[in-house]
PDB file of N, CA and C in Angstrom:
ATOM      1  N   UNK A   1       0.846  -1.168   0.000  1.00  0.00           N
ATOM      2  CA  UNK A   1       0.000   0.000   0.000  1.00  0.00           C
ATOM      3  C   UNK A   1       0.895   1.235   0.000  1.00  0.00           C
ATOM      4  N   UNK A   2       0.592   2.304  -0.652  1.00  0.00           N
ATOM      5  CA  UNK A   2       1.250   3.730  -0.494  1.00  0.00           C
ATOM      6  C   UNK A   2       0.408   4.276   0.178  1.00  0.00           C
ATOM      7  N   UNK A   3       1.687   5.353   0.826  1.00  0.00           N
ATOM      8  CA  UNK A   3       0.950   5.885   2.334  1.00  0.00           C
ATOM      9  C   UNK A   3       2.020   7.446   1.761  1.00  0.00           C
ATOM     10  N   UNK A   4       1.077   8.516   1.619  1.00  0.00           N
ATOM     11  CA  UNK A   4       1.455   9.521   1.521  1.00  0.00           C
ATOM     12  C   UNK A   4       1.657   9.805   3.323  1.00  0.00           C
ATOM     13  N   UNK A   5       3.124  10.500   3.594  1.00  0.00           N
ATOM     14  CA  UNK A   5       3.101  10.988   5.081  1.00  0.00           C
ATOM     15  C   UNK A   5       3.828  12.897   4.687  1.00  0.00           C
ATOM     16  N   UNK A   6       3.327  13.197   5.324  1.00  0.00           N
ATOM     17  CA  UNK A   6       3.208  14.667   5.267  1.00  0.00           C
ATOM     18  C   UNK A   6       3.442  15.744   6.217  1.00  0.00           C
ATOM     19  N   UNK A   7       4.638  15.851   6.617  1.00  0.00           N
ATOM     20  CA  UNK A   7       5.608  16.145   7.613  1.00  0.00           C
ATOM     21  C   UNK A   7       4.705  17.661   8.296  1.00  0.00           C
ATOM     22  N   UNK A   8       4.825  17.651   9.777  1.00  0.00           N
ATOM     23  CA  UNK A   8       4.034  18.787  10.556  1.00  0.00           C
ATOM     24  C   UNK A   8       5.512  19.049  11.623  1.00  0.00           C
ATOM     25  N   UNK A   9       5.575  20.136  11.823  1.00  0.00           N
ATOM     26  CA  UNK A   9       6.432  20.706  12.555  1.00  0.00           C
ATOM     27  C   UNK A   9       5.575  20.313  14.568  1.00  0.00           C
ATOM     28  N   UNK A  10       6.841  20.028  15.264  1.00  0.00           N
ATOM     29  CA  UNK A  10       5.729  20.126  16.745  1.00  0.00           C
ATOM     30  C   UNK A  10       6.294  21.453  17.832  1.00  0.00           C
ATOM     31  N   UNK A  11       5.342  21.737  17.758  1.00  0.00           N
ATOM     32  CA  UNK A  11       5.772  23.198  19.187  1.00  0.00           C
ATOM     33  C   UNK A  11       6.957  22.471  20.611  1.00  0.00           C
ATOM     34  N   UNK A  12       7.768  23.561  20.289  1.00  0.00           N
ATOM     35  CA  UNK A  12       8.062  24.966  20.173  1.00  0.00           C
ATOM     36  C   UNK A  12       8.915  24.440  18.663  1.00  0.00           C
ATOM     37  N   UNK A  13       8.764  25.369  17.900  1.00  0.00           N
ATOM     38  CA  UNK A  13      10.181  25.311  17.307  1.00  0.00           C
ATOM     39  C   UNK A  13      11.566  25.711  17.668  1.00  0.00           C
ATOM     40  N   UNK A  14      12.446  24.676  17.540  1.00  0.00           N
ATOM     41  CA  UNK A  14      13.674  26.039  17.966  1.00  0.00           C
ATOM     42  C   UNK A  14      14.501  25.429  16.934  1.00  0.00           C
ATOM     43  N   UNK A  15      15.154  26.138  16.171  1.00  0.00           N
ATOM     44  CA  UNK A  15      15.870  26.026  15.309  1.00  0.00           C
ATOM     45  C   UNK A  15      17.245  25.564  15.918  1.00  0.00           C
ATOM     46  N   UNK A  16      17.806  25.785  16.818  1.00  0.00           N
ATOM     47  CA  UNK A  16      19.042  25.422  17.383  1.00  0.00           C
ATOM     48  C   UNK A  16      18.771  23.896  17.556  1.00  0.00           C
ATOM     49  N   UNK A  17      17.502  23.252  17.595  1.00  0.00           N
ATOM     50  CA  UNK A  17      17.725  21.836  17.886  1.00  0.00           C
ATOM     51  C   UNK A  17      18.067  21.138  16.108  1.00  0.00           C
ATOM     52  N   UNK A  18      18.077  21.779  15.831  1.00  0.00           N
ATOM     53  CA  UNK A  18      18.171  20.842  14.195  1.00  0.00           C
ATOM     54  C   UNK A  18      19.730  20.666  13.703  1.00  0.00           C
ATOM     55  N   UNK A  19      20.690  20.581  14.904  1.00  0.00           N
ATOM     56  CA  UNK A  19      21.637  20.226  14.265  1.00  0.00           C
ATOM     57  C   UNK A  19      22.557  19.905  13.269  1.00  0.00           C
ATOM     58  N   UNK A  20      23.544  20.042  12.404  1.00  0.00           N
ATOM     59  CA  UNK A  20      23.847  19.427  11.663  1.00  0.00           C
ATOM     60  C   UNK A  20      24.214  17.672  11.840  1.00  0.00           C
ATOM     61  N   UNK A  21      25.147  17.422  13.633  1.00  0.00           N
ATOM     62  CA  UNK A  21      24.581  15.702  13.187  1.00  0.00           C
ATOM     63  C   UNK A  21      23.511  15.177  13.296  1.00  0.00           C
ATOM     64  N   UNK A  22      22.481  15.717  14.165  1.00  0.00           N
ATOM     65  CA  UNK A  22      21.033  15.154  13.684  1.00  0.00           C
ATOM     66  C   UNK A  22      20.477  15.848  12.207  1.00  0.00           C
ATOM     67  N   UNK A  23      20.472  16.277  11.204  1.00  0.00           N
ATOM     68  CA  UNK A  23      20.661  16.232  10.219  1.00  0.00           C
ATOM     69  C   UNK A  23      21.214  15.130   9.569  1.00  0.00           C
ATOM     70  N   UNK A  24      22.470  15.079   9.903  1.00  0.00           N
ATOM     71  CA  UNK A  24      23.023  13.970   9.089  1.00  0.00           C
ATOM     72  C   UNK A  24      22.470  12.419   9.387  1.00  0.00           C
ATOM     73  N   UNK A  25      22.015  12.384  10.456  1.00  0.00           N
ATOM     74  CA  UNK A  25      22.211  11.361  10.737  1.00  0.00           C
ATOM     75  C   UNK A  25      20.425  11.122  10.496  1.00  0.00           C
ATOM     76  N   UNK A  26      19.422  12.002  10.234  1.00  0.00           N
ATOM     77  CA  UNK A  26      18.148  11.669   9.388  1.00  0.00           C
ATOM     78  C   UNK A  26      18.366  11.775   7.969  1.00  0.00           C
ATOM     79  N   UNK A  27      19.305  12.026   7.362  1.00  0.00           N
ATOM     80  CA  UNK A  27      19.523  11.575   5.762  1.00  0.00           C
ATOM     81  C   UNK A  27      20.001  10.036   5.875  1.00  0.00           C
ATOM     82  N   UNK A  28      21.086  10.024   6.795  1.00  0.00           N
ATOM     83  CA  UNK A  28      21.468   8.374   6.564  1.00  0.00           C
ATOM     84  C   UNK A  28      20.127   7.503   6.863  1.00  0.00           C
ATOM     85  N   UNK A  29      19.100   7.796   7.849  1.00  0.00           N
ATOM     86  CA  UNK A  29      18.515   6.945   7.897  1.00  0.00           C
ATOM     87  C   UNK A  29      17.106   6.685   6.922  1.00  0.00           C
ATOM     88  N   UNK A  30      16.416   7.696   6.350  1.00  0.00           N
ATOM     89  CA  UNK A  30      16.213   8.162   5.226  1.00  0.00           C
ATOM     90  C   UNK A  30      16.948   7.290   4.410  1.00  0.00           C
ATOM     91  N   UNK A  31      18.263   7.232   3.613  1.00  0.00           N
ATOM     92  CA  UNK A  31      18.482   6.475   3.004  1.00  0.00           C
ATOM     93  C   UNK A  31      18.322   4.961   3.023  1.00  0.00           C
ATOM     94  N   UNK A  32      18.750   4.498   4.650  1.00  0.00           N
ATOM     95  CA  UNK A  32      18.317   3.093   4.473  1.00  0.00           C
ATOM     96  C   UNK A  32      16.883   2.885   4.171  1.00  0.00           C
ATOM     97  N   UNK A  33      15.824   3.349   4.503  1.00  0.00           N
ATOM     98  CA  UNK A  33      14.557   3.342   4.254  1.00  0.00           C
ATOM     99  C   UNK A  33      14.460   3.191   3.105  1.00  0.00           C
ATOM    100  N   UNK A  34      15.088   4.003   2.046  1.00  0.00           N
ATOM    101  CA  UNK A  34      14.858   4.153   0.771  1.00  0.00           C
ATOM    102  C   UNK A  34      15.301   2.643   0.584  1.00  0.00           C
ATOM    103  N   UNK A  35      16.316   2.374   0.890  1.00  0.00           N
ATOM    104  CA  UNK A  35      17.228   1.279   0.189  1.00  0.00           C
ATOM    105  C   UNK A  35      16.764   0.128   0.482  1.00  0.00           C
ATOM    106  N   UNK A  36      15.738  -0.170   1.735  1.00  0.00           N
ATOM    107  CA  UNK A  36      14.919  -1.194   2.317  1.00  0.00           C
ATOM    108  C   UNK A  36      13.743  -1.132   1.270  1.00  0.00           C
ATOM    109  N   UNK A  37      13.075  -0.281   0.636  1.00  0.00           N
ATOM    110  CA  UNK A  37      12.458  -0.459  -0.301  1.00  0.00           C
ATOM    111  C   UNK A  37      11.037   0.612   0.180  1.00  0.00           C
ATOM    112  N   UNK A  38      10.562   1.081   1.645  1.00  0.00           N
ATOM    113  CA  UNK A  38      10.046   1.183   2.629  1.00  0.00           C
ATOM    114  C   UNK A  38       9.655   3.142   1.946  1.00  0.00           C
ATOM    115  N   UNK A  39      10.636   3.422   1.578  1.00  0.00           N
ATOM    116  CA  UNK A  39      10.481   5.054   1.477  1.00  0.00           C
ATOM    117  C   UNK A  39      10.721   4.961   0.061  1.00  0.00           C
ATOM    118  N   UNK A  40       9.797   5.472  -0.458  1.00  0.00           N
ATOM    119  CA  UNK A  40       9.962   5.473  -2.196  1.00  0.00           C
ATOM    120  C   UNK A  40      10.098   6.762  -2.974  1.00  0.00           C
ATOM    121  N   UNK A  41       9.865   7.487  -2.183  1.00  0.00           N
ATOM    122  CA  UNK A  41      10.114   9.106  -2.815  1.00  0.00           C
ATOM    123  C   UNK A  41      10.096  10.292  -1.426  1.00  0.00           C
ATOM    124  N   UNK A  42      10.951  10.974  -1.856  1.00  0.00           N
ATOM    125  CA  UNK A  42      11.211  12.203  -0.733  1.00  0.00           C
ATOM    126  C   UNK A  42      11.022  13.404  -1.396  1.00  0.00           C
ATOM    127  N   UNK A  43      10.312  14.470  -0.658  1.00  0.00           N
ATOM    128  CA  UNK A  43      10.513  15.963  -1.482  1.00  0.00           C
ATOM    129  C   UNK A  43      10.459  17.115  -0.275  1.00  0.00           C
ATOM    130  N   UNK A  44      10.981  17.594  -0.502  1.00  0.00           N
ATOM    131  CA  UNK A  44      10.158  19.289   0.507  1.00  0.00           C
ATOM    132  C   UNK A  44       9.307  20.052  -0.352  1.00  0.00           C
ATOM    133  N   UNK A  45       8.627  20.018   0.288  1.00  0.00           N
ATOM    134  CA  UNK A  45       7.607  21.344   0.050  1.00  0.00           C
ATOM    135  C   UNK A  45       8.131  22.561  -0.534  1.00  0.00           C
ATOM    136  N   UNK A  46       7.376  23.030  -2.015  1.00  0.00           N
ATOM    137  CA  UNK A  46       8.610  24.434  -2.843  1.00  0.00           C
ATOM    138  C   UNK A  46       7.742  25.485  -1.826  1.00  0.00           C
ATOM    139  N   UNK A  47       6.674  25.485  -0.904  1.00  0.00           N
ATOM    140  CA  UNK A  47       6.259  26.413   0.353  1.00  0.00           C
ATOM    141  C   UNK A  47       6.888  26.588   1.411  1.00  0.00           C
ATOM    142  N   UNK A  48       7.305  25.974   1.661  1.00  0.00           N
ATOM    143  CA  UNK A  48       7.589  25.780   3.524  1.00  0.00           C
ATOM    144  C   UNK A  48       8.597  24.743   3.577  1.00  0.00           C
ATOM    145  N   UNK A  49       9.390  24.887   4.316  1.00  0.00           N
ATOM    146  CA  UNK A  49      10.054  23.685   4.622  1.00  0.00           C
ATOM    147  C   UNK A  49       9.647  22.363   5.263  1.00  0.00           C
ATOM    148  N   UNK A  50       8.820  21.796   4.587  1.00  0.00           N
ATOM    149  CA  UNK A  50       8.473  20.216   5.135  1.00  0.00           C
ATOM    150  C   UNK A  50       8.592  19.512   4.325  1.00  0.00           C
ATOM    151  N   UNK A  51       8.811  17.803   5.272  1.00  0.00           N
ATOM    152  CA  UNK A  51       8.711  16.933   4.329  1.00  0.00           C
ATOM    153  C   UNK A  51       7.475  16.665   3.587  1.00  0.00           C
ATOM    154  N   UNK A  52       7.614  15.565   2.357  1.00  0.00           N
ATOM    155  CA  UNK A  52       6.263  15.389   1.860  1.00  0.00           C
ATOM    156  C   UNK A  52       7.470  13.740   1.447  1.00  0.00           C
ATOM    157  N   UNK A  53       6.920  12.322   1.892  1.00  0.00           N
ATOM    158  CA  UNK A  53       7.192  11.105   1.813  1.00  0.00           C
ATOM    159  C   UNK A  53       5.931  10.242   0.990  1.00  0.00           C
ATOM    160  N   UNK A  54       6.918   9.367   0.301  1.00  0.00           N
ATOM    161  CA  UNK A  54       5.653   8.438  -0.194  1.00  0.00           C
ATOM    162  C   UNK A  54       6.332   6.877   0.221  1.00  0.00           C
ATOM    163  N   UNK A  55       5.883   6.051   0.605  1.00  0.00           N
ATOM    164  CA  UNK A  55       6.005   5.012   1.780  1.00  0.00           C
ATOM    165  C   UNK A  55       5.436   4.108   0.874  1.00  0.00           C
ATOM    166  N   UNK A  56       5.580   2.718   0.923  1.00  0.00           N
ATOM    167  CA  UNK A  56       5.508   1.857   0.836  1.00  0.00           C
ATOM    168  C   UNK A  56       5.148   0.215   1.306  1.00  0.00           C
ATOM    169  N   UNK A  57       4.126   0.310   2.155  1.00  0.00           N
ATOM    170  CA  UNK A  57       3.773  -0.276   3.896  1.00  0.00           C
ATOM    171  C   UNK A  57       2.984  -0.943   3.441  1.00  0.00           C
ATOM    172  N   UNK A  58       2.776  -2.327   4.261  1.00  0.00           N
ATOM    173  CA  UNK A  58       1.531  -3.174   4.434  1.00  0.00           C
ATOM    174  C   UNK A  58       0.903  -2.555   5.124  1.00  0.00           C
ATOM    175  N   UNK A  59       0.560  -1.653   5.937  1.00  0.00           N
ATOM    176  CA  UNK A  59      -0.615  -0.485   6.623  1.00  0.00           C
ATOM    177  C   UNK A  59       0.211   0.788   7.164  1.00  0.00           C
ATOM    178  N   UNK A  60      -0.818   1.562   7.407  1.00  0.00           N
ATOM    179  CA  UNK A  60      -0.152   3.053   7.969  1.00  0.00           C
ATOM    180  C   UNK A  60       0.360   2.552   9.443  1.00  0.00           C
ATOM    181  N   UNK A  61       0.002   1.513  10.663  1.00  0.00           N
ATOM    182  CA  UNK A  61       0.869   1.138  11.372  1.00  0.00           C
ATOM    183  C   UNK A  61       2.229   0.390  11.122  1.00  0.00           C
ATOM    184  N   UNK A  62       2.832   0.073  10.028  1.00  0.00           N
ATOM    185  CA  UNK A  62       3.850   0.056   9.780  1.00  0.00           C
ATOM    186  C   UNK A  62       4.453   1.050   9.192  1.00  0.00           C
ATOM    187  N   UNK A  63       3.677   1.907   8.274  1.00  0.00           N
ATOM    188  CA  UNK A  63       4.703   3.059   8.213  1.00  0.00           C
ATOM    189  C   UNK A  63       4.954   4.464   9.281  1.00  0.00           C
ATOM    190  N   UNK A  64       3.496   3.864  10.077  1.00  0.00           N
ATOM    191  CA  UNK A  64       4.306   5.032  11.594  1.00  0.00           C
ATOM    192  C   UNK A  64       5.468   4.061  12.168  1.00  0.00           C
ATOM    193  N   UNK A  65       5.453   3.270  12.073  1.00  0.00           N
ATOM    194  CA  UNK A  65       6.577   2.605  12.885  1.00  0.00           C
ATOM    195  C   UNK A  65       8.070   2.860  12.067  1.00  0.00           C
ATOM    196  N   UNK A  66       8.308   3.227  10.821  1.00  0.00           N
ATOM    197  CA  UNK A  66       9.069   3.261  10.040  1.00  0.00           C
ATOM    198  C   UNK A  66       9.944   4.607  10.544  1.00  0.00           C
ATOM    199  N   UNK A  67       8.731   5.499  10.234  1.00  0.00           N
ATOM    200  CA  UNK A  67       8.995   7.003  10.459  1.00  0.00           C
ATOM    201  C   UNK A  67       9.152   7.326  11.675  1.00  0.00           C
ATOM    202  N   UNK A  68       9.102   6.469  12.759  1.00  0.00           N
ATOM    203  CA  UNK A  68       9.409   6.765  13.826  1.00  0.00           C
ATOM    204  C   UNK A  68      11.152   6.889  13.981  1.00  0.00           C
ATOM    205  N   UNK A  69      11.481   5.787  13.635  1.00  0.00           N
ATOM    206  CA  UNK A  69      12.888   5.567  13.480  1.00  0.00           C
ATOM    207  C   UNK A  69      13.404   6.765  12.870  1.00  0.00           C
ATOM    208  N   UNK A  70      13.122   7.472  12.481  1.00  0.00           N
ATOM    209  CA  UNK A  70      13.635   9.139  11.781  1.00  0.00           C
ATOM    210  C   UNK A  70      14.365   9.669  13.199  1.00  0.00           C
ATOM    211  N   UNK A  71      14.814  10.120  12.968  1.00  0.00           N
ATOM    212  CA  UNK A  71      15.831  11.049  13.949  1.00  0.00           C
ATOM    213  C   UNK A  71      15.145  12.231  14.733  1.00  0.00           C
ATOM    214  N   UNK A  72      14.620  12.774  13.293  1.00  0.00           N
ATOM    215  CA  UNK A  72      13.518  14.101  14.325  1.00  0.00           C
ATOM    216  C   UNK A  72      12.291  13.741  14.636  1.00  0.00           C
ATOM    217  N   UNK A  73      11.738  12.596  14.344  1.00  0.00           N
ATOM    218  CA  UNK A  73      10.739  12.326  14.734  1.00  0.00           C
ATOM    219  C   UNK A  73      10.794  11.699  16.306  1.00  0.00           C
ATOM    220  N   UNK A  74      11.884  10.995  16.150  1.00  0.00           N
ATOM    221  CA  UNK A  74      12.761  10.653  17.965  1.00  0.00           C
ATOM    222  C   UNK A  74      13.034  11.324  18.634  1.00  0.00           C
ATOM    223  N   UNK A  75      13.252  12.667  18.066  1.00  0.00           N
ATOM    224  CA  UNK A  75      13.674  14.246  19.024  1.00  0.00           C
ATOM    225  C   UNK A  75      12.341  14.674  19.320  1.00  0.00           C
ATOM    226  N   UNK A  76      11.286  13.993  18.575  1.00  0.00           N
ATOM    227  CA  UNK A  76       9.648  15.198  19.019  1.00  0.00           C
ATOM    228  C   UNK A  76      10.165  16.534  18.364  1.00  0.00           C
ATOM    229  N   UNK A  77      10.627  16.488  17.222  1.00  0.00           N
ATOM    230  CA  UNK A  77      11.062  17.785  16.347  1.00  0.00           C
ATOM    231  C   UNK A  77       9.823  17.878  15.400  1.00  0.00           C
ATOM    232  N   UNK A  78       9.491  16.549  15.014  1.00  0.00           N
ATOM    233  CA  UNK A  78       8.458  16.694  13.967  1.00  0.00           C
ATOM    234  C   UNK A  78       7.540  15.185  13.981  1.00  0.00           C
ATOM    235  N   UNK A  79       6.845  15.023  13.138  1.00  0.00           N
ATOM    236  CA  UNK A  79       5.506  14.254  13.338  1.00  0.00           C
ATOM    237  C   UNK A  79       5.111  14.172  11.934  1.00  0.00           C
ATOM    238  N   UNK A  80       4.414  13.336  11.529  1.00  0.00           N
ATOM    239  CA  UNK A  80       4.074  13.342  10.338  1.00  0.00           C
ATOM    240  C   UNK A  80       2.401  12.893  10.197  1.00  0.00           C
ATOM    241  N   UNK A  81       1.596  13.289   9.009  1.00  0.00           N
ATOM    242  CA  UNK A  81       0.440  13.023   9.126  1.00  0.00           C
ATOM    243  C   UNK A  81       0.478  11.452   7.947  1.00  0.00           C
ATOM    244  N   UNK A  82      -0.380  10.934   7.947  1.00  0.00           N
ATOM    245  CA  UNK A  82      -0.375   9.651   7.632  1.00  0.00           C
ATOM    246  C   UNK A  82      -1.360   9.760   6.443  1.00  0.00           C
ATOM    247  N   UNK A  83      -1.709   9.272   5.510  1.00  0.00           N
ATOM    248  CA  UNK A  83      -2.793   9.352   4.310  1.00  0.00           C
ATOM    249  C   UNK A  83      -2.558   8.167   3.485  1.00  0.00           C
ATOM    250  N   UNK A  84      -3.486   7.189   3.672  1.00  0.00           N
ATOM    251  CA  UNK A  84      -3.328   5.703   2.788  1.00  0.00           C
ATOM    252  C   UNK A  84      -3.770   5.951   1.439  1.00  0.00           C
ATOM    253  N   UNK A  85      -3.252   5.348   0.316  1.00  0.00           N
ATOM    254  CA  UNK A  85      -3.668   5.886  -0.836  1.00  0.00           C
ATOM    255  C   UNK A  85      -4.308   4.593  -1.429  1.00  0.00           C
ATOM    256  N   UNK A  86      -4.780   4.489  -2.733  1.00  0.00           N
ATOM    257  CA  UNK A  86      -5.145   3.492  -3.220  1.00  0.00           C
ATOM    258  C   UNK A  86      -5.381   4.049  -4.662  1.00  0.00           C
ATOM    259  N   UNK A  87      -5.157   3.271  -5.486  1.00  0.00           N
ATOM    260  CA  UNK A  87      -5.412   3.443  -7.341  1.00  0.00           C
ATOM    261  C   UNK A  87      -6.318   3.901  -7.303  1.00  0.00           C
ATOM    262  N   UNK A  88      -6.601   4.529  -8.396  1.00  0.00           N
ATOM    263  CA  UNK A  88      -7.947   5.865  -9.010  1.00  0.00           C
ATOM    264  C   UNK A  88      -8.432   4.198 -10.007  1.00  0.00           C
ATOM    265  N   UNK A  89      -9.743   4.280  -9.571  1.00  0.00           N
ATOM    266  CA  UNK A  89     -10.427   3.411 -10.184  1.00  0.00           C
ATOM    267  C   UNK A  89     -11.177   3.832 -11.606  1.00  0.00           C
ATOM    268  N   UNK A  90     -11.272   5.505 -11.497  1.00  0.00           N
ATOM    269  CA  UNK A  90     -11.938   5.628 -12.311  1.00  0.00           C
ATOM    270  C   UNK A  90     -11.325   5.623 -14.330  1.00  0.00           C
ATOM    271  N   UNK A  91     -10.267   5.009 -14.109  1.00  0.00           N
ATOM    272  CA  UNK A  91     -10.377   4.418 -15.523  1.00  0.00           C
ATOM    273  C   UNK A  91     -10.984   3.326 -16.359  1.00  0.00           C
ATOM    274  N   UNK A  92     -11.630   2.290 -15.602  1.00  0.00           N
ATOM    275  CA  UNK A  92     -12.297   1.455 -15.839  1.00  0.00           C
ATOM    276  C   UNK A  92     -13.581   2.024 -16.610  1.00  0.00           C
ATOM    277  N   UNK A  93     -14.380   3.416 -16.445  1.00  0.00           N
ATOM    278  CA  UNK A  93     -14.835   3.916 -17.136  1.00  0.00           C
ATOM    279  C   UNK A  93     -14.444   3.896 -18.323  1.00  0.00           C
ATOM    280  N   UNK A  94     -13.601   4.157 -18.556  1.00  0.00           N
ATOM    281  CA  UNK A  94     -13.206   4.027 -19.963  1.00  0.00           C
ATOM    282  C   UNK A  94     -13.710   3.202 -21.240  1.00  0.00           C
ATOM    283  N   UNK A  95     -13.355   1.812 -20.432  1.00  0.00           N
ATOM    284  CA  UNK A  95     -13.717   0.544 -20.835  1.00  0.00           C
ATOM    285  C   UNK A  95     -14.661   0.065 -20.856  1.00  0.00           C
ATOM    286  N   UNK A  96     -15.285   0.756 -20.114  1.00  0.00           N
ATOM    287  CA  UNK A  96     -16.819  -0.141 -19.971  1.00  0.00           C
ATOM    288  C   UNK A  96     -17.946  -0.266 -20.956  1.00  0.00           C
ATOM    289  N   UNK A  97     -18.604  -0.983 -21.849  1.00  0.00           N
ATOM    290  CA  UNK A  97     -19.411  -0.525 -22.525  1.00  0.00           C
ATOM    291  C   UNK A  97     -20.670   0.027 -22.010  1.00  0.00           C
ATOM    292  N   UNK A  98     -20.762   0.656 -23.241  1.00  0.00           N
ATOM    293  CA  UNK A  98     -22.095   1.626 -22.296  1.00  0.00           C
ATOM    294  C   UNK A  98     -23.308   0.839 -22.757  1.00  0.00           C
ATOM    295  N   UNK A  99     -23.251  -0.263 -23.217  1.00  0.00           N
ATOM    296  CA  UNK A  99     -24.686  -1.086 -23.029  1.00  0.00           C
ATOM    297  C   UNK A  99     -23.868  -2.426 -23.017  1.00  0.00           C
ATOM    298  N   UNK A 100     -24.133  -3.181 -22.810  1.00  0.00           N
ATOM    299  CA  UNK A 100     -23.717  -4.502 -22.072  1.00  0.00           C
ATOM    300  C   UNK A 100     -24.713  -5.016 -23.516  1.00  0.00           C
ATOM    301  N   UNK A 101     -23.322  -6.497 -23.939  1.00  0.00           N
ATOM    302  CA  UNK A 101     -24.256  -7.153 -24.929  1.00  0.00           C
ATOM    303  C   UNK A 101     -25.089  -7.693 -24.365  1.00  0.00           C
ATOM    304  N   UNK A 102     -26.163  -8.578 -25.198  1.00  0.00           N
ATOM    305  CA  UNK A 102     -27.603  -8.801 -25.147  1.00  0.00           C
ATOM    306  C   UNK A 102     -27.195 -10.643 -25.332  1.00  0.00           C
ATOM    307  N   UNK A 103     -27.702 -11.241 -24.854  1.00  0.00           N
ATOM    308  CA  UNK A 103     -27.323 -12.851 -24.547  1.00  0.00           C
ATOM    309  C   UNK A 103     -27.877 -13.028 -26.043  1.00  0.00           C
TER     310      UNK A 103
END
């Protein structure tokens, strides 16, 4: 299943906690994710600085469990919102005849 997760900042902000090795050390893990197969696309936001993740999970309780393992999400720096996706069905319209043959 894809699980859009959609990064939220948590009060207070303080910018002094964002380190450069906690930085670094949420790209490395970020990468293994990717490389586990688990995180399939990363972007920031061209608004605001947040993440925007697309996941790869047998349910959204495995991909909170994923994203937990994040670095700032372990600091209570940030949090992410969760959104299960599923295929757009509506192409099957397409196909369908619009009268069904006759036996």
């Amino acid at each position: 299943m894809k699980i859009l997760a959609v990064e939220r900042p948590l009060p207070p902000p303080d910018p002094a906690a964002y380190t450069p090795a906690l930085l670094e050390a949420e790209a490395r893990r970020a990468w293994e994710l990717y490389q586990a197969g688990t995180l399939r696309e990363l972007y920031f936001r061209a608004d605001r600085v947040e993440a925007v993740l697309l996941l790869e999970c047998d349910c959204t309780e495995t991909a909170e469990a994923a994203l937990a393992t994040l670095p700032l999400v372990a600091a209570g720096l940030v949090a992410f919102d969760l959104i299960p996706l599923i295929p757009y069905p509506g192409f099957a319209r397409l196909f369908a005849p619009e009268h069904p043959p006759q036996p």
